[in-house]
PDB file of N, CA and C in Angstrom:
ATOM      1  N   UNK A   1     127.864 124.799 132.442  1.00  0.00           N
ATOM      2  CA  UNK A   1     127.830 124.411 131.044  1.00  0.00           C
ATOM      3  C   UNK A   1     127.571 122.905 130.948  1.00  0.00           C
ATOM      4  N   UNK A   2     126.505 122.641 130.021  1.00  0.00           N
ATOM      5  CA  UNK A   2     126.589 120.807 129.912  1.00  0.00           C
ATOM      6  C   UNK A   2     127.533 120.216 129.260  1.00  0.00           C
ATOM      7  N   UNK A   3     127.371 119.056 129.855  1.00  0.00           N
ATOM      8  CA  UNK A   3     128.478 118.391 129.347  1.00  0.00           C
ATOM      9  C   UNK A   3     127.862 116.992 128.418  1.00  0.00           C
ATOM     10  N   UNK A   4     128.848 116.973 127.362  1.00  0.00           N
ATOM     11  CA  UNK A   4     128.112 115.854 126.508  1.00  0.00           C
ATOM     12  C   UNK A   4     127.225 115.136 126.826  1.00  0.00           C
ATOM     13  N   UNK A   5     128.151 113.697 127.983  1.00  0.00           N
ATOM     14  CA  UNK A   5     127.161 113.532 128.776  1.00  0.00           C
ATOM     15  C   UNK A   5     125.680 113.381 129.475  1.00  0.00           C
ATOM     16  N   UNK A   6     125.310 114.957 129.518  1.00  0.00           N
ATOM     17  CA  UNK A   6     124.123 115.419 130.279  1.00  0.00           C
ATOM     18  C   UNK A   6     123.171 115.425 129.404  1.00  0.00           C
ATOM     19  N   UNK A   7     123.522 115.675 127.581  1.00  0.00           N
ATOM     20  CA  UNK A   7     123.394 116.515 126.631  1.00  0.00           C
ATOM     21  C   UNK A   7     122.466 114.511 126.084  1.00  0.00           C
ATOM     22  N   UNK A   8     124.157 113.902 125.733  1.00  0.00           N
ATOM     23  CA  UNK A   8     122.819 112.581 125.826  1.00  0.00           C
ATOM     24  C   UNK A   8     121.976 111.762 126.366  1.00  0.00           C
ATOM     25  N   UNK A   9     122.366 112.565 127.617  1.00  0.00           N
ATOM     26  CA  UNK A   9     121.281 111.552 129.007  1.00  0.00           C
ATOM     27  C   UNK A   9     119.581 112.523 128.755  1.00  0.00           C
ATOM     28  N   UNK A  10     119.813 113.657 128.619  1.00  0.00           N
ATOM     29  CA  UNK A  10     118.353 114.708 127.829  1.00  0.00           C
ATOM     30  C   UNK A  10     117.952 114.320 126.527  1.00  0.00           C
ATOM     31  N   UNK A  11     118.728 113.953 125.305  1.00  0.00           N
ATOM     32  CA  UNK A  11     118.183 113.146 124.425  1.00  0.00           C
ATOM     33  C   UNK A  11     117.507 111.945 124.544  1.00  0.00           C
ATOM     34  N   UNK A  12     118.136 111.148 125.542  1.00  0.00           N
ATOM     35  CA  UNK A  12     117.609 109.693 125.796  1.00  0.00           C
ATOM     36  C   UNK A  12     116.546 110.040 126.207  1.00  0.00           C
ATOM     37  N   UNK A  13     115.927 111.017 127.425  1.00  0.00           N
ATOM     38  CA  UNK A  13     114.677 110.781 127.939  1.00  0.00           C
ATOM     39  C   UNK A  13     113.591 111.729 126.794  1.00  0.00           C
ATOM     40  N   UNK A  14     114.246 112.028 126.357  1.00  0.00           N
ATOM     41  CA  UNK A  14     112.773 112.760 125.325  1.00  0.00           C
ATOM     42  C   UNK A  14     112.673 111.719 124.330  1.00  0.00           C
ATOM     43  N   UNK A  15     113.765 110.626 124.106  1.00  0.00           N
ATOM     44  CA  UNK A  15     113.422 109.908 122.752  1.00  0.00           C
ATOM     45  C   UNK A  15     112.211 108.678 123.509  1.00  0.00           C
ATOM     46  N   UNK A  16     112.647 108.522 124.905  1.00  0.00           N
ATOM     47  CA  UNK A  16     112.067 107.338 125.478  1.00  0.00           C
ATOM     48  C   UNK A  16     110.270 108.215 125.487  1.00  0.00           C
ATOM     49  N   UNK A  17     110.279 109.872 126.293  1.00  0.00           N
ATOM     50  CA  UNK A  17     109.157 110.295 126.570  1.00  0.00           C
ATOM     51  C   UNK A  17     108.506 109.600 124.562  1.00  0.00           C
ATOM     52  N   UNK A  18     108.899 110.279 124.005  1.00  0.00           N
ATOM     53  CA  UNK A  18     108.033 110.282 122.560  1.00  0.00           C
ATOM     54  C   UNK A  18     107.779 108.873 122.172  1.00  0.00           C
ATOM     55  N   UNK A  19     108.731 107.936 122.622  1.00  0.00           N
ATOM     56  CA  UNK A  19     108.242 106.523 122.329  1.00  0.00           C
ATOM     57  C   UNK A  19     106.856 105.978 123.069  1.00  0.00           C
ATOM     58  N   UNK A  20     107.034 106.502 124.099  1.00  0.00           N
ATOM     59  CA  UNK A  20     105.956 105.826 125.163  1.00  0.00           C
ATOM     60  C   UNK A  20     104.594 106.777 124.427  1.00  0.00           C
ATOM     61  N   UNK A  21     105.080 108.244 124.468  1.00  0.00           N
ATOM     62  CA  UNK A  21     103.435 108.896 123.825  1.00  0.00           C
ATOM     63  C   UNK A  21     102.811 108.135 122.599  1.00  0.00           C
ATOM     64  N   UNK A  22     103.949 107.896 121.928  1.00  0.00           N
ATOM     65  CA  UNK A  22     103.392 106.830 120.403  1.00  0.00           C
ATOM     66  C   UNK A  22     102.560 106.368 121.277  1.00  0.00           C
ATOM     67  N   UNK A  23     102.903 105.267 122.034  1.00  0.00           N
ATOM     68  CA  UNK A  23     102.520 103.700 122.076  1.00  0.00           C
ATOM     69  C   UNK A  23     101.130 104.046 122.478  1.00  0.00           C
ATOM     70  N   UNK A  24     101.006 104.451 123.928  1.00  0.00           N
ATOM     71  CA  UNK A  24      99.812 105.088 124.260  1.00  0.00           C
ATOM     72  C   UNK A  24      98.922 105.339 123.140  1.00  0.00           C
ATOM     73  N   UNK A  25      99.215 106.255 122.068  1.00  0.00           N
ATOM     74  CA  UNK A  25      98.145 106.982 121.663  1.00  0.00           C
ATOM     75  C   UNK A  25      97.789 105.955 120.307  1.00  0.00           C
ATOM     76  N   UNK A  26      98.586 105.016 119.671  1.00  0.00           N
ATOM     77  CA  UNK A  26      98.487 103.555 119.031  1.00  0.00           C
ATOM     78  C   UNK A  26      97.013 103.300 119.682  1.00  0.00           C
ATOM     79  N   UNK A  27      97.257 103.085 120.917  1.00  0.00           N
ATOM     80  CA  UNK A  27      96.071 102.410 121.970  1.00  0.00           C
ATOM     81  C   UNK A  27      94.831 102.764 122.113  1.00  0.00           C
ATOM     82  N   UNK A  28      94.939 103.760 122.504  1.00  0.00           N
ATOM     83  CA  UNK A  28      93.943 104.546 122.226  1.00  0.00           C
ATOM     84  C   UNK A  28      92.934 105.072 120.532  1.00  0.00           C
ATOM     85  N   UNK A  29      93.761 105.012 119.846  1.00  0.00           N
ATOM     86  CA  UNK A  29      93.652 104.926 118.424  1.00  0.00           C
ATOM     87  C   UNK A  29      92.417 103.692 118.105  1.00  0.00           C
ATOM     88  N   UNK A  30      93.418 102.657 118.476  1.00  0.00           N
ATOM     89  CA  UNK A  30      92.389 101.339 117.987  1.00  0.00           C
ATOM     90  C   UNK A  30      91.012 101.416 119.199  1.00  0.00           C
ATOM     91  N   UNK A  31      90.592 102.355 119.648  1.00  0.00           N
ATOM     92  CA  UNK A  31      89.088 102.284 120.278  1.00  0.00           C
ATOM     93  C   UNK A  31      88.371 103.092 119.889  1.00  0.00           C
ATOM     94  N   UNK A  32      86.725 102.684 120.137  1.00  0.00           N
ATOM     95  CA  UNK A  32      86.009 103.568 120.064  1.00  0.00           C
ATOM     96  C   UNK A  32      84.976 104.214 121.101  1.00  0.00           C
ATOM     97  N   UNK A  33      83.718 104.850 120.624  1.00  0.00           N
ATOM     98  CA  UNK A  33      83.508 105.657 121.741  1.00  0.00           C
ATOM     99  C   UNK A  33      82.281 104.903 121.476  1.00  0.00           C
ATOM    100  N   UNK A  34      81.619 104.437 122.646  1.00  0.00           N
ATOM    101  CA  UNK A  34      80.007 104.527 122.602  1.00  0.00           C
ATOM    102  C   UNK A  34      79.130 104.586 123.346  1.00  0.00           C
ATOM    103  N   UNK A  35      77.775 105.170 122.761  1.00  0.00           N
ATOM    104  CA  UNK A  35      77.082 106.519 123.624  1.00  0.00           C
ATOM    105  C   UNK A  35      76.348 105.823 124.412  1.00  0.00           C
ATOM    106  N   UNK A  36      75.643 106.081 125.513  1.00  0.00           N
ATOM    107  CA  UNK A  36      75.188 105.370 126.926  1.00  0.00           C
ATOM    108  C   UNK A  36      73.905 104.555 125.794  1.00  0.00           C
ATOM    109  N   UNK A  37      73.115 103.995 126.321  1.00  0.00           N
ATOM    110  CA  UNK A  37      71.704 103.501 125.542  1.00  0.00           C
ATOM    111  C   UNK A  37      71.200 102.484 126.865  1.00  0.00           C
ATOM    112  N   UNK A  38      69.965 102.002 126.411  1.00  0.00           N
ATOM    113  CA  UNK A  38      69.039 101.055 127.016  1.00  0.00           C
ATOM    114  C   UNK A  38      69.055  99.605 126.176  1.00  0.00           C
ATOM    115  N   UNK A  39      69.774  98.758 127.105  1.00  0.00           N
ATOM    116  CA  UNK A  39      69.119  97.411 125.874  1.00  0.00           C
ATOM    117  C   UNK A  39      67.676  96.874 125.738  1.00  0.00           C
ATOM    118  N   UNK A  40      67.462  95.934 125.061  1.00  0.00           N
ATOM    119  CA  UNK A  40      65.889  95.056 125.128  1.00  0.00           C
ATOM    120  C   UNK A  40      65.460  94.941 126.199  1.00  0.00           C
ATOM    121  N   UNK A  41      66.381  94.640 127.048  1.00  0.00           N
ATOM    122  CA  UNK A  41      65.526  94.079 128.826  1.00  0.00           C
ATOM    123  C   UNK A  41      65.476  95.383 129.111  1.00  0.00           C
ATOM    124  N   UNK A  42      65.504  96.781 128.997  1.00  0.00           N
ATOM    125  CA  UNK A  42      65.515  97.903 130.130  1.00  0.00           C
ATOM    126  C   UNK A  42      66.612  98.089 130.811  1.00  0.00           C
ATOM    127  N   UNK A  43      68.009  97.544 130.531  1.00  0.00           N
ATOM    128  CA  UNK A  43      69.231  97.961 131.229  1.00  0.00           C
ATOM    129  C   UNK A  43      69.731  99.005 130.991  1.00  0.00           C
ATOM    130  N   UNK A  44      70.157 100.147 131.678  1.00  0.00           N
ATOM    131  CA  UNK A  44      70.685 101.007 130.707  1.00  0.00           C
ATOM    132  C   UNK A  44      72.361 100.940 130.632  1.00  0.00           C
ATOM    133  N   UNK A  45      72.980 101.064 129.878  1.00  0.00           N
ATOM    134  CA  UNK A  45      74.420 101.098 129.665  1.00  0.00           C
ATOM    135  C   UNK A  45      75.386 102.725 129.898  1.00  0.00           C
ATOM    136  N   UNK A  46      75.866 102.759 130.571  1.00  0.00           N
ATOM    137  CA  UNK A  46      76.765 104.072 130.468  1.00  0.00           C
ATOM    138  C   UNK A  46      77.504 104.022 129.545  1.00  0.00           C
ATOM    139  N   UNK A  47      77.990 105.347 128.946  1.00  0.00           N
ATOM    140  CA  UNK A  47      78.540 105.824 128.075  1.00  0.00           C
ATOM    141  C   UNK A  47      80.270 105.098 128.439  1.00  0.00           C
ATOM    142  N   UNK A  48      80.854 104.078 127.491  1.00  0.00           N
ATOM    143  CA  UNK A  48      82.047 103.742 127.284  1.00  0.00           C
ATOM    144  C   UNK A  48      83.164 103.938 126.131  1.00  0.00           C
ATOM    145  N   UNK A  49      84.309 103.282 126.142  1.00  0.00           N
ATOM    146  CA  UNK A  49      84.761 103.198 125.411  1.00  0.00           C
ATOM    147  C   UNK A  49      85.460 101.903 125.478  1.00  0.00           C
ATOM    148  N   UNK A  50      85.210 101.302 124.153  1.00  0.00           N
ATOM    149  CA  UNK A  50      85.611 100.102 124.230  1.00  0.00           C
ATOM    150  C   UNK A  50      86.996  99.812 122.260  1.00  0.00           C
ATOM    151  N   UNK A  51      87.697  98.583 122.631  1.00  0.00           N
ATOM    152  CA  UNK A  51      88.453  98.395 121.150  1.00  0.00           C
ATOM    153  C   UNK A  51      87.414  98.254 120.334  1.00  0.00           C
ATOM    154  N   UNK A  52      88.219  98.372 119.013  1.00  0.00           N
ATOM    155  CA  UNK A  52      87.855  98.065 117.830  1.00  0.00           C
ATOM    156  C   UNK A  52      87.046  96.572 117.220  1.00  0.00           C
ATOM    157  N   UNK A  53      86.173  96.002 116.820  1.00  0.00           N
ATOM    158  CA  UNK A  53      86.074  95.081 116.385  1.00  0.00           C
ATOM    159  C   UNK A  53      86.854  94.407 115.744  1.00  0.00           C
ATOM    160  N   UNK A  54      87.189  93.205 116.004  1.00  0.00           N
ATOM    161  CA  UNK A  54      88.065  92.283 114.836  1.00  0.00           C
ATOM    162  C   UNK A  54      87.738  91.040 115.344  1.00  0.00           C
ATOM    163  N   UNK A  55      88.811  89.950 114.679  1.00  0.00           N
ATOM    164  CA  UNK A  55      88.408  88.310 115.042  1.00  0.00           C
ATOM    165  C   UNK A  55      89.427  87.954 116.092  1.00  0.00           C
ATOM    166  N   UNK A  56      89.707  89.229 117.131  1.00  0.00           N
ATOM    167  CA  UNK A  56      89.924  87.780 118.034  1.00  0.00           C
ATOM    168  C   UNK A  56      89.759  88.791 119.269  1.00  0.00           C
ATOM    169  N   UNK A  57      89.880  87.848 120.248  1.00  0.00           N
ATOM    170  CA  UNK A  57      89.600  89.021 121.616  1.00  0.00           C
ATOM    171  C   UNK A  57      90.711  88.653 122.561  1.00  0.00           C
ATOM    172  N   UNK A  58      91.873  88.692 122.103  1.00  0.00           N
ATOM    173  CA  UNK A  58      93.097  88.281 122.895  1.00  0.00           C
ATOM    174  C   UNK A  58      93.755  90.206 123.339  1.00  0.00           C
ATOM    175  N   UNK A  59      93.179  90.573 122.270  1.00  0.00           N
ATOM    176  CA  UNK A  59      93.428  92.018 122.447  1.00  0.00           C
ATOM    177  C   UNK A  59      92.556  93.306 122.960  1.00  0.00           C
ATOM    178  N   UNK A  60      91.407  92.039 123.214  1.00  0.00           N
ATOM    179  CA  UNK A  60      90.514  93.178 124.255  1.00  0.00           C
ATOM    180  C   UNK A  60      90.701  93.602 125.379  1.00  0.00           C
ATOM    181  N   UNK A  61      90.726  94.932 126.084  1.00  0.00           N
ATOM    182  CA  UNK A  61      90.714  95.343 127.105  1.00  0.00           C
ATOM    183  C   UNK A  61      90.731  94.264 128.919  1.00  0.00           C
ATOM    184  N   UNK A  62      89.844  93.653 128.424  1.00  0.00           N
ATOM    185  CA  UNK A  62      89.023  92.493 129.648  1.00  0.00           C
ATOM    186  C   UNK A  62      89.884  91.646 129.398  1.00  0.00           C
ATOM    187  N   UNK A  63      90.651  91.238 128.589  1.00  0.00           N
ATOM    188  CA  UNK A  63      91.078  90.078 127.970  1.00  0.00           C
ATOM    189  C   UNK A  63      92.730  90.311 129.304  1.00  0.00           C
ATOM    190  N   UNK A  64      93.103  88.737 129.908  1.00  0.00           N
ATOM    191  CA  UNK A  64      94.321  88.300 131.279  1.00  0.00           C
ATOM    192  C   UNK A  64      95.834  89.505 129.980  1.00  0.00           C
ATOM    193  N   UNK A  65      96.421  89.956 131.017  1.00  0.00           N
ATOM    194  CA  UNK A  65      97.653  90.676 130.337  1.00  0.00           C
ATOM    195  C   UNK A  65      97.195  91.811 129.296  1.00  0.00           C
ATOM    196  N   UNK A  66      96.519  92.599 129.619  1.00  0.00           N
ATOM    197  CA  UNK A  66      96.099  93.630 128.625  1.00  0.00           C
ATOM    198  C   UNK A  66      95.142  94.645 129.926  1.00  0.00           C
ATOM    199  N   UNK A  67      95.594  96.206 129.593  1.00  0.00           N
ATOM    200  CA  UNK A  67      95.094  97.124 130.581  1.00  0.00           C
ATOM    201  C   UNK A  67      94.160  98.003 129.981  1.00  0.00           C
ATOM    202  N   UNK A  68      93.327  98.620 130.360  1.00  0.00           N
ATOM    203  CA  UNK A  68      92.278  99.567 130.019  1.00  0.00           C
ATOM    204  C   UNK A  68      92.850 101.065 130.056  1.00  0.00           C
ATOM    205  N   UNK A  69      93.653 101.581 128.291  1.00  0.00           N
ATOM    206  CA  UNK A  69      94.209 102.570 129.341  1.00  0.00           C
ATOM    207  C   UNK A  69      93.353 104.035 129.442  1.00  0.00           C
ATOM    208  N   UNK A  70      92.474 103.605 129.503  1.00  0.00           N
ATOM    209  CA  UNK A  70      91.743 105.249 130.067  1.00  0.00           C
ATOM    210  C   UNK A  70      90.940 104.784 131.611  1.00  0.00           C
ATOM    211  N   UNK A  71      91.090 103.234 131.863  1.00  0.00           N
ATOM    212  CA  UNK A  71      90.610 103.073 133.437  1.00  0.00           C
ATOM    213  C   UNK A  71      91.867 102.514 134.604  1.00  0.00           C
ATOM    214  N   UNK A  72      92.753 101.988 133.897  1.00  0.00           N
ATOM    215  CA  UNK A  72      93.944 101.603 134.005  1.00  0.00           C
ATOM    216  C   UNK A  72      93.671  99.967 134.997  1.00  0.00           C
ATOM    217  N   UNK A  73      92.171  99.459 134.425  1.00  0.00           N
ATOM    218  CA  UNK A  73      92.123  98.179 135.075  1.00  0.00           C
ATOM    219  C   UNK A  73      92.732  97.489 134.182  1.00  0.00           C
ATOM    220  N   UNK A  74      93.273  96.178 134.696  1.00  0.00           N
ATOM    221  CA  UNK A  74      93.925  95.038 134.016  1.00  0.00           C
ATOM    222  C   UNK A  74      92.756  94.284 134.023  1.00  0.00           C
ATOM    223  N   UNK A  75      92.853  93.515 132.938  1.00  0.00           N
ATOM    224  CA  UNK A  75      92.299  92.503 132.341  1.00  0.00           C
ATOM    225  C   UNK A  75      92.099  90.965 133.070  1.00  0.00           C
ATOM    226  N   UNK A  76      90.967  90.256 133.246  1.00  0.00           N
ATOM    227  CA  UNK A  76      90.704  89.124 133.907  1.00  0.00           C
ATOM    228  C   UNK A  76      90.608  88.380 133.163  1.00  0.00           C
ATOM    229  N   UNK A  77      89.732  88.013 132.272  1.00  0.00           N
ATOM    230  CA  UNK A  77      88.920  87.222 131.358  1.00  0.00           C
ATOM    231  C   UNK A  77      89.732  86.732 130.504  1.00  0.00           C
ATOM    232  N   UNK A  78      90.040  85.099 130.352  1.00  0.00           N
ATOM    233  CA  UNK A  78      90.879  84.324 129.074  1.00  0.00           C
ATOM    234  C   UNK A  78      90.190  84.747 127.896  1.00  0.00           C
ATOM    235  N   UNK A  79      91.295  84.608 127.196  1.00  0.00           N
ATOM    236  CA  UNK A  79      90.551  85.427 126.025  1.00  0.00           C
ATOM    237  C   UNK A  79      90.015  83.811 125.147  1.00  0.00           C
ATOM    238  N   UNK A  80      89.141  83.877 124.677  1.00  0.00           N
ATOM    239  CA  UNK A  80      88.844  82.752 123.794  1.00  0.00           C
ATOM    240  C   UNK A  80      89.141  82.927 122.315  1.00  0.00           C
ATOM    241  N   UNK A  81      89.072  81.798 121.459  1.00  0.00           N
ATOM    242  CA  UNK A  81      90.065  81.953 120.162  1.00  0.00           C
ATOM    243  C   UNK A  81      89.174  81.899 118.974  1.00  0.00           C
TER     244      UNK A  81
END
């Protein structure tokens, strides 16, 4: 039989599992998808997914302290302001 205890140590990890699925899917949320193409010079681009547009790129993927999470690379590049 459980014991209280056990009862809130199983609450804690499903409240922590559902916190973390939020966050993740937050993340994923703010990106989009885009389809392979060729630029002007003849390069061709594979099909990515990259964030959202906005004004700053402290929150881009590439950007030092920030991870890619569908490649799970970390980020190099200072972000500029």
């Amino acid at each position: 039989m459980p014991t209280k205890a056990m009862c809130s140590v199983g609450s804690m990890a499903v409240t922590i599992f559902l916190a973390v699925l939020f966050v993740i899917s937050a993340d994923v949320d703010a990106s989009e998808h885009v389809r392979g193409h060729v630029t002007k010079n003849g390069k061709y681009v594979a099909p990515h997914n990259r964030t959202n547009t906005n004004k700053t790129q402290s929150d881009n993927w590439s950007s030092k302290g920030n991870t890619n999470p569908y490649t799970g690379k970390r980020g190099h590049k200072n972000a500029k302001k």
